[in-house]
N, C-alpha and C. Protein backbone atom coordinates (compact mmCIF):
# COMPACT_ATOMS: atom_id res chain seq x y z
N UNK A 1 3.89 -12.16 13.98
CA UNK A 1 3.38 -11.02 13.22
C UNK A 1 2.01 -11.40 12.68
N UNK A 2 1.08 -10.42 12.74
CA UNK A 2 -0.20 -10.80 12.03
C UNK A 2 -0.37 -10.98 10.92
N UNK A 3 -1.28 -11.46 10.35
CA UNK A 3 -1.92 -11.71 8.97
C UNK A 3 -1.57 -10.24 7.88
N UNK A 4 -1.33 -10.28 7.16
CA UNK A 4 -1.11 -8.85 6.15
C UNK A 4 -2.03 -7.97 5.91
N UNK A 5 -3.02 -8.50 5.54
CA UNK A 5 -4.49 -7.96 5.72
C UNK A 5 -4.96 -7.22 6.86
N UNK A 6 -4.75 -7.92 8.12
CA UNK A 6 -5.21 -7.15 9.43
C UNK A 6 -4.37 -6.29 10.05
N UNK A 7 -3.38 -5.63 9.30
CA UNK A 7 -2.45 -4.97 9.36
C UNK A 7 -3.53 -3.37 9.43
N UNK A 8 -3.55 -2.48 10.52
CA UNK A 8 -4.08 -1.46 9.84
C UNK A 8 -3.10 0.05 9.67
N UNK A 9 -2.02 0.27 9.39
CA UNK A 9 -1.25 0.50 9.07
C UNK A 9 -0.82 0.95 7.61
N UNK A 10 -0.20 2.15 7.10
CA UNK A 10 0.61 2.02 6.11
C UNK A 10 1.88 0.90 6.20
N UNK A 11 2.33 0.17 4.89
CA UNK A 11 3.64 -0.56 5.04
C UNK A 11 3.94 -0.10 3.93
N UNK A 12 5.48 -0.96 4.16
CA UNK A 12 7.06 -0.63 2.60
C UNK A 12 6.43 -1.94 2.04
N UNK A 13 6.64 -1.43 0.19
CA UNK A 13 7.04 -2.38 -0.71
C UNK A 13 8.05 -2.06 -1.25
N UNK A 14 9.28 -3.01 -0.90
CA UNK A 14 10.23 -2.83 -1.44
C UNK A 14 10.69 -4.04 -2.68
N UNK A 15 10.89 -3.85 -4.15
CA UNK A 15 11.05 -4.80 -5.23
C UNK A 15 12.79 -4.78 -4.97
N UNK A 16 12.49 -6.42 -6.04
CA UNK A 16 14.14 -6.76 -6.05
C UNK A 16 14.89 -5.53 -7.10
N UNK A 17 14.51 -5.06 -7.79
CA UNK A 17 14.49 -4.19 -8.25
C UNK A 17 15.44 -2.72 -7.70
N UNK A 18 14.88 -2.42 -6.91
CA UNK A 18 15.59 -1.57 -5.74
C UNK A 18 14.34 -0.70 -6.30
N UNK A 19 13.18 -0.20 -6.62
CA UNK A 19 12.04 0.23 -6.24
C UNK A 19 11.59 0.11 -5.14
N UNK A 20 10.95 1.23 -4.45
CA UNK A 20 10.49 1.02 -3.28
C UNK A 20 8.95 1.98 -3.15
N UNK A 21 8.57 1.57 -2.12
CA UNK A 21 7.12 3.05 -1.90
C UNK A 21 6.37 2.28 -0.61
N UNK A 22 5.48 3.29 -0.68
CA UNK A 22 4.33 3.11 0.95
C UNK A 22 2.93 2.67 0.05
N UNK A 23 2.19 1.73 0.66
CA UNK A 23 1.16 1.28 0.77
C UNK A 23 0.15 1.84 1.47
N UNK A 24 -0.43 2.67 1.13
CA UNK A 24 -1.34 3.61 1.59
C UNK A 24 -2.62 2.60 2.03
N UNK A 25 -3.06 1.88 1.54
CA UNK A 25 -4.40 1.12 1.50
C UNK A 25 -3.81 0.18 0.74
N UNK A 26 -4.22 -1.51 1.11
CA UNK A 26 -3.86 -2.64 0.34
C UNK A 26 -5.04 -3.82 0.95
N UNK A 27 -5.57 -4.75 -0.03
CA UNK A 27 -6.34 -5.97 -0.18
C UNK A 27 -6.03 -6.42 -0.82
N UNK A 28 -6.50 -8.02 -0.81
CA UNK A 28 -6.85 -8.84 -0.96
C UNK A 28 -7.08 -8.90 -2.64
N UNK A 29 -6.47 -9.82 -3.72
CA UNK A 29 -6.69 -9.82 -5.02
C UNK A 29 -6.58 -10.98 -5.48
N UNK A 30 -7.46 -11.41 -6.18
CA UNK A 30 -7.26 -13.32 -6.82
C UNK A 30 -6.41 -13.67 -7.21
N UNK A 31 -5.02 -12.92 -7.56
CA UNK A 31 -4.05 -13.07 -8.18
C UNK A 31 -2.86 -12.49 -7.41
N UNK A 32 -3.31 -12.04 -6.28
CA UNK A 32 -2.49 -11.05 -4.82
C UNK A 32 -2.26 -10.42 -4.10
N UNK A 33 -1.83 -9.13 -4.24
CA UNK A 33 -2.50 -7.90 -4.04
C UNK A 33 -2.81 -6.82 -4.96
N UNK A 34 -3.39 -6.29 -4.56
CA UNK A 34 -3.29 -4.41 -5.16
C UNK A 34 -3.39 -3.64 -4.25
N UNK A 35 -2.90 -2.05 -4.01
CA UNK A 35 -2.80 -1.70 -2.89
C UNK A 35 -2.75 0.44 -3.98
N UNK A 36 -2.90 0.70 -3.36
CA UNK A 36 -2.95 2.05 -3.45
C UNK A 36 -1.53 2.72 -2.94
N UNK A 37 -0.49 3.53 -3.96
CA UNK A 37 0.66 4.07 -3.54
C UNK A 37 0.20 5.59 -2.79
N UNK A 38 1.14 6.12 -2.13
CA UNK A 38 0.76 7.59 -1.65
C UNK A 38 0.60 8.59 -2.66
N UNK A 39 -0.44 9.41 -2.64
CA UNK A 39 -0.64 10.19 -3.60
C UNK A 39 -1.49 9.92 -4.91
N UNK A 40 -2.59 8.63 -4.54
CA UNK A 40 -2.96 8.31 -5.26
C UNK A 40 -4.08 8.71 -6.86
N UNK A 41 -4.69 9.55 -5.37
CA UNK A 41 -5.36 10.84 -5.93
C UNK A 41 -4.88 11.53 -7.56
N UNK A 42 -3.98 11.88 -7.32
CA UNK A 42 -3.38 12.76 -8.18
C UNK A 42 -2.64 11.59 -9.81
N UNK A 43 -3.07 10.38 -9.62
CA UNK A 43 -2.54 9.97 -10.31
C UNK A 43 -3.17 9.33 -11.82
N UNK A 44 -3.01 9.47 -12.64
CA UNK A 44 -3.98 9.11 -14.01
C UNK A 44 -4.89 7.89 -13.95
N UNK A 45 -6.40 8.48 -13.70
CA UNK A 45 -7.12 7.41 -14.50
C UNK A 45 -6.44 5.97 -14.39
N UNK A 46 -7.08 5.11 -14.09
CA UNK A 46 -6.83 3.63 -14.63
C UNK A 46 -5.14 3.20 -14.05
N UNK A 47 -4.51 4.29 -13.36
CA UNK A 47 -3.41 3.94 -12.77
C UNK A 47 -2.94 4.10 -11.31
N UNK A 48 -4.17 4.42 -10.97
CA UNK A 48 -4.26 4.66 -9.53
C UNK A 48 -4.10 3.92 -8.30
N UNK A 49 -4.01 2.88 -9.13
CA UNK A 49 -3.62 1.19 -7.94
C UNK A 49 -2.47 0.23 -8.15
N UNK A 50 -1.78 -0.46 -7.40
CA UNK A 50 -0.84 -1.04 -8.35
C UNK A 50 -0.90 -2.44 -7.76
N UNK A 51 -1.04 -3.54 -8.83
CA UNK A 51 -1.02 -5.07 -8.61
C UNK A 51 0.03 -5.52 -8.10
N UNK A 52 0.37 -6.45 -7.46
CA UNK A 52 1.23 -7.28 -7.31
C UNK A 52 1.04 -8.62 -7.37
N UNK A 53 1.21 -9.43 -8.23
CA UNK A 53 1.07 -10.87 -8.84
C UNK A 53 1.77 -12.24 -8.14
N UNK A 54 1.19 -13.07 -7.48
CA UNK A 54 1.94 -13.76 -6.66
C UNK A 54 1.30 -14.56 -5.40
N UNK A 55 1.86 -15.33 -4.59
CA UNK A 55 1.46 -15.86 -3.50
C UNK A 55 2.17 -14.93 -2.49
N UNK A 56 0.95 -14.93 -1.48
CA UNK A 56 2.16 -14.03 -0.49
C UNK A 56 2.48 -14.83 0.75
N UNK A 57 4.02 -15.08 1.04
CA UNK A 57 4.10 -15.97 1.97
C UNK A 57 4.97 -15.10 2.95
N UNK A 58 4.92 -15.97 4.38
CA UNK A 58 5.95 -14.76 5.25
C UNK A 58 4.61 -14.49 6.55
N UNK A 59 5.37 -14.42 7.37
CA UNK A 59 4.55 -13.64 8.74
C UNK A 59 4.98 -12.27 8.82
N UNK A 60 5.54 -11.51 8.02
CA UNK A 60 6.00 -10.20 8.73
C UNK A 60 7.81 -9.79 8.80
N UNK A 61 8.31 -10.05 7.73
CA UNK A 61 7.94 -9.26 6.45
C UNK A 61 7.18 -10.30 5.89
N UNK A 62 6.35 -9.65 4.54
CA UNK A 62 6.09 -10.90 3.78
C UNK A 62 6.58 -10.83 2.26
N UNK A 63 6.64 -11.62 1.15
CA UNK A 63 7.20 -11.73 0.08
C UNK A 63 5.83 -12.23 -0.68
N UNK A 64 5.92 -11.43 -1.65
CA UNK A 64 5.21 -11.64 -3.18
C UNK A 64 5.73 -11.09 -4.29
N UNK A 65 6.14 -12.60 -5.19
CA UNK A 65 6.79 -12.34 -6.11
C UNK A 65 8.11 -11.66 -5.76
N UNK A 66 8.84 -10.89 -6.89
CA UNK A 66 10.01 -10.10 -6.28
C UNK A 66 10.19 -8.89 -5.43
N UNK A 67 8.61 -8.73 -4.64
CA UNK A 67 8.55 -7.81 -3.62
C UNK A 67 8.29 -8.33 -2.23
N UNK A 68 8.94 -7.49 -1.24
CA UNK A 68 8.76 -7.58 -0.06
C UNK A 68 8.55 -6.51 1.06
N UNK A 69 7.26 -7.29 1.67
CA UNK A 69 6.88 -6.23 2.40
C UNK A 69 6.63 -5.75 3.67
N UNK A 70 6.88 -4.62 4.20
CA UNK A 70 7.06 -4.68 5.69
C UNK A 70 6.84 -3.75 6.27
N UNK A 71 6.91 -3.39 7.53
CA UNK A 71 6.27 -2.45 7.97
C UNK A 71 7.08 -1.10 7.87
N UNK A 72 6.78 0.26 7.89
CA UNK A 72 7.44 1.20 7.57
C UNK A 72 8.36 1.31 8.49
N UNK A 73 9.30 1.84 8.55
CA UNK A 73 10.67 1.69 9.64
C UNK A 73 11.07 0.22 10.25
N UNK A 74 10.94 -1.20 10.21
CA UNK A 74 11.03 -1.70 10.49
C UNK A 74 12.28 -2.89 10.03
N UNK A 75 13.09 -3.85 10.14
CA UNK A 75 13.77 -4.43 9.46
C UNK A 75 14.70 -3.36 8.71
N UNK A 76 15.27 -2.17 9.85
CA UNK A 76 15.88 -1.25 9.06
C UNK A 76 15.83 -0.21 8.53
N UNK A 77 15.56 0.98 9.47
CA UNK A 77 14.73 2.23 9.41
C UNK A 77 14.78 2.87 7.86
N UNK A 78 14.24 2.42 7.17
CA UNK A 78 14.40 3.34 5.92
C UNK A 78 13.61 4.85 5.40
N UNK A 79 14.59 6.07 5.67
CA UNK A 79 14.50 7.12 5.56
C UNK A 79 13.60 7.95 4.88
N UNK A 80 13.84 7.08 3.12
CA UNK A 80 13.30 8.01 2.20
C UNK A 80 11.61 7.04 2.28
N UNK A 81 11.37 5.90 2.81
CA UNK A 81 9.99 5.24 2.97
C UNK A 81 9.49 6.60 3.90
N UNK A 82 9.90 6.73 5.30
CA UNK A 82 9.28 7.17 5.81
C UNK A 82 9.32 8.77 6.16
N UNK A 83 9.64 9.38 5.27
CA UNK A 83 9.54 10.58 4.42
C UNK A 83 8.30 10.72 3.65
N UNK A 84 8.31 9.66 2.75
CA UNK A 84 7.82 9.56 2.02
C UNK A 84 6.02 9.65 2.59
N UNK A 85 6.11 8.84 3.66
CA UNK A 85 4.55 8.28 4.32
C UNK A 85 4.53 9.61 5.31
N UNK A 86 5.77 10.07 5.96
CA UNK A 86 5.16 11.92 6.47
C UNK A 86 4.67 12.95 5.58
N UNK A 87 5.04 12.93 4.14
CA UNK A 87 4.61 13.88 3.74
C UNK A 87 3.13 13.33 2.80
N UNK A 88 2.70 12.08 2.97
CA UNK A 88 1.72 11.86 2.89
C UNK A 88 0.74 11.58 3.64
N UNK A 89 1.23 12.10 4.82
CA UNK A 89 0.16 11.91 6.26
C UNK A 89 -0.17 13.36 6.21
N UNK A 90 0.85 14.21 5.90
CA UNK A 90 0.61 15.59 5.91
C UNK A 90 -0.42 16.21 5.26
N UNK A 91 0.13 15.66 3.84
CA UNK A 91 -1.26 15.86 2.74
C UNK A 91 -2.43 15.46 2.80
N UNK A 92 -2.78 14.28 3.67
CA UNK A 92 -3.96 13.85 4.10
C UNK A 92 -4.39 14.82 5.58
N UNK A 93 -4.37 15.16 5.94
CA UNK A 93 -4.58 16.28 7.12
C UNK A 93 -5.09 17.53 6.62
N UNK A 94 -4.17 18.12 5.43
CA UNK A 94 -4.48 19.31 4.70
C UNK A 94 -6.20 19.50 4.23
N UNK A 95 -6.52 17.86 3.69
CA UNK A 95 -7.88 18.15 2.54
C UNK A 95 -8.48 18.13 3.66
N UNK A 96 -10.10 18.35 2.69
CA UNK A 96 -11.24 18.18 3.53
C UNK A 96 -11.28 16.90 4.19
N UNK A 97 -12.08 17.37 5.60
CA UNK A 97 -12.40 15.55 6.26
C UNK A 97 -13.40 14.82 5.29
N UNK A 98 -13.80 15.57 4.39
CA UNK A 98 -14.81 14.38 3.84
C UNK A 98 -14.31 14.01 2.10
N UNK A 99 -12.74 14.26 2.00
CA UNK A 99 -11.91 13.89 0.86
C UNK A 99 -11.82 12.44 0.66
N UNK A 100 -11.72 11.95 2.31
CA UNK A 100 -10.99 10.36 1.85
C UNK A 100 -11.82 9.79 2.65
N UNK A 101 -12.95 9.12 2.19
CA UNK A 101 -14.26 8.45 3.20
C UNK A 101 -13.91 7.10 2.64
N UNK A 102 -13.44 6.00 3.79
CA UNK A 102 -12.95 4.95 3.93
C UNK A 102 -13.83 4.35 2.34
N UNK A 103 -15.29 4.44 2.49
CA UNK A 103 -16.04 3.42 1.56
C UNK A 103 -15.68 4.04 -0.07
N UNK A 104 -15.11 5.49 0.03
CA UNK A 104 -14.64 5.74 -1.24
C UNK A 104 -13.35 5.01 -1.92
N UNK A 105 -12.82 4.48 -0.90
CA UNK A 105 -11.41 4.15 -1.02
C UNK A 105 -11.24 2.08 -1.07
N UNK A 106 -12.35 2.43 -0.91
CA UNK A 106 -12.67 0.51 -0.91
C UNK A 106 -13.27 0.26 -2.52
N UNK A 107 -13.63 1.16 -2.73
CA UNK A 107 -15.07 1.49 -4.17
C UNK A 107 -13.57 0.79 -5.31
N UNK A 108 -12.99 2.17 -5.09
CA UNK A 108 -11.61 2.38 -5.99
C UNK A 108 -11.09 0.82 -5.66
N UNK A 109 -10.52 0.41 -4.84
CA UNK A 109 -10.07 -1.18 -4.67
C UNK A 109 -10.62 -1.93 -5.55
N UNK A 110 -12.00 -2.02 -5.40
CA UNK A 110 -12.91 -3.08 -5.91
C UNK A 110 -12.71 -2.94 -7.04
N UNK A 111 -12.56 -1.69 -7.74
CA UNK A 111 -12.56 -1.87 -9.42
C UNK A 111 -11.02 -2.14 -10.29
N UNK A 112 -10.13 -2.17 -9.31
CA UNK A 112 -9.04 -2.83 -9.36
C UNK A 112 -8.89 -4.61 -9.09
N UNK A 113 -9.89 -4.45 -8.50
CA UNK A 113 -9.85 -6.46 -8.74
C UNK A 113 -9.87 -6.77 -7.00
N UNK A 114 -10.03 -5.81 -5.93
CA UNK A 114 -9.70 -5.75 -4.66
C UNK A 114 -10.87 -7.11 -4.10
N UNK A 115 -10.67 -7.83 -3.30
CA UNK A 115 -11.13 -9.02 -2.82
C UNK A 115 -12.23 -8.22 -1.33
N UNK A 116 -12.98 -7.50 -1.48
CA UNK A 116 -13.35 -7.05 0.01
C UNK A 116 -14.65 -6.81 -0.17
């Protein structure tokens, strides 16, 4: 399995927790990752990204901290993940083409602590 990073793909984070969600966009962070959940847009100010604290080890799935992560349907087709990432493929189709311009979405990373 490749590197996590060169993944270009949505993936599952699933916590020990039994939390789960899609990774819309994810890099690189001095401390691990941060990654953008679906629907990010819509979400308050200053909460629009979410950290994950940790080393990440693993070829695919991989593990950081008490999350693990993997590709959407994979290691076990999970339903409500990929529900979840159709009706956010959907919503991304709906806006304008010039809503989600890759370098806007890197901008937002960076001020989350994003390594890129």
């Amino acid at each position: 399995m490749p590197d996590l990073f060169s993944m270009k793909r949505p993936l599952a984070v699933n916590y020990a927790s039994g939390d789960k969600t899609v990774m819309v966009a994810y890099y690189p962070h001095a401390d691990g990752l941060v990654f953008l959940p679906p629907f990010w847009e819509q979400r308050e100010e200053g909460n629009k990204a979410v950290l994950i604290k940790g080393e990440i080890t693993g070829n695919g799935p991989w593990k950081i901290a008490d999350a693990v992560i993997s590709l959407v349907g994979c290691q076990g087709t999970d339903s409500e993940l990929a529900q979840m990432l159709a009706e956010w493929e959907f919503h991304v189709q709906s806006l304008p083409q010039e809503y989600f311009q890759p370098e806007d979405i890197r901008r937002l990373a960076r001020e989350y602590g994003a390594i890129i």
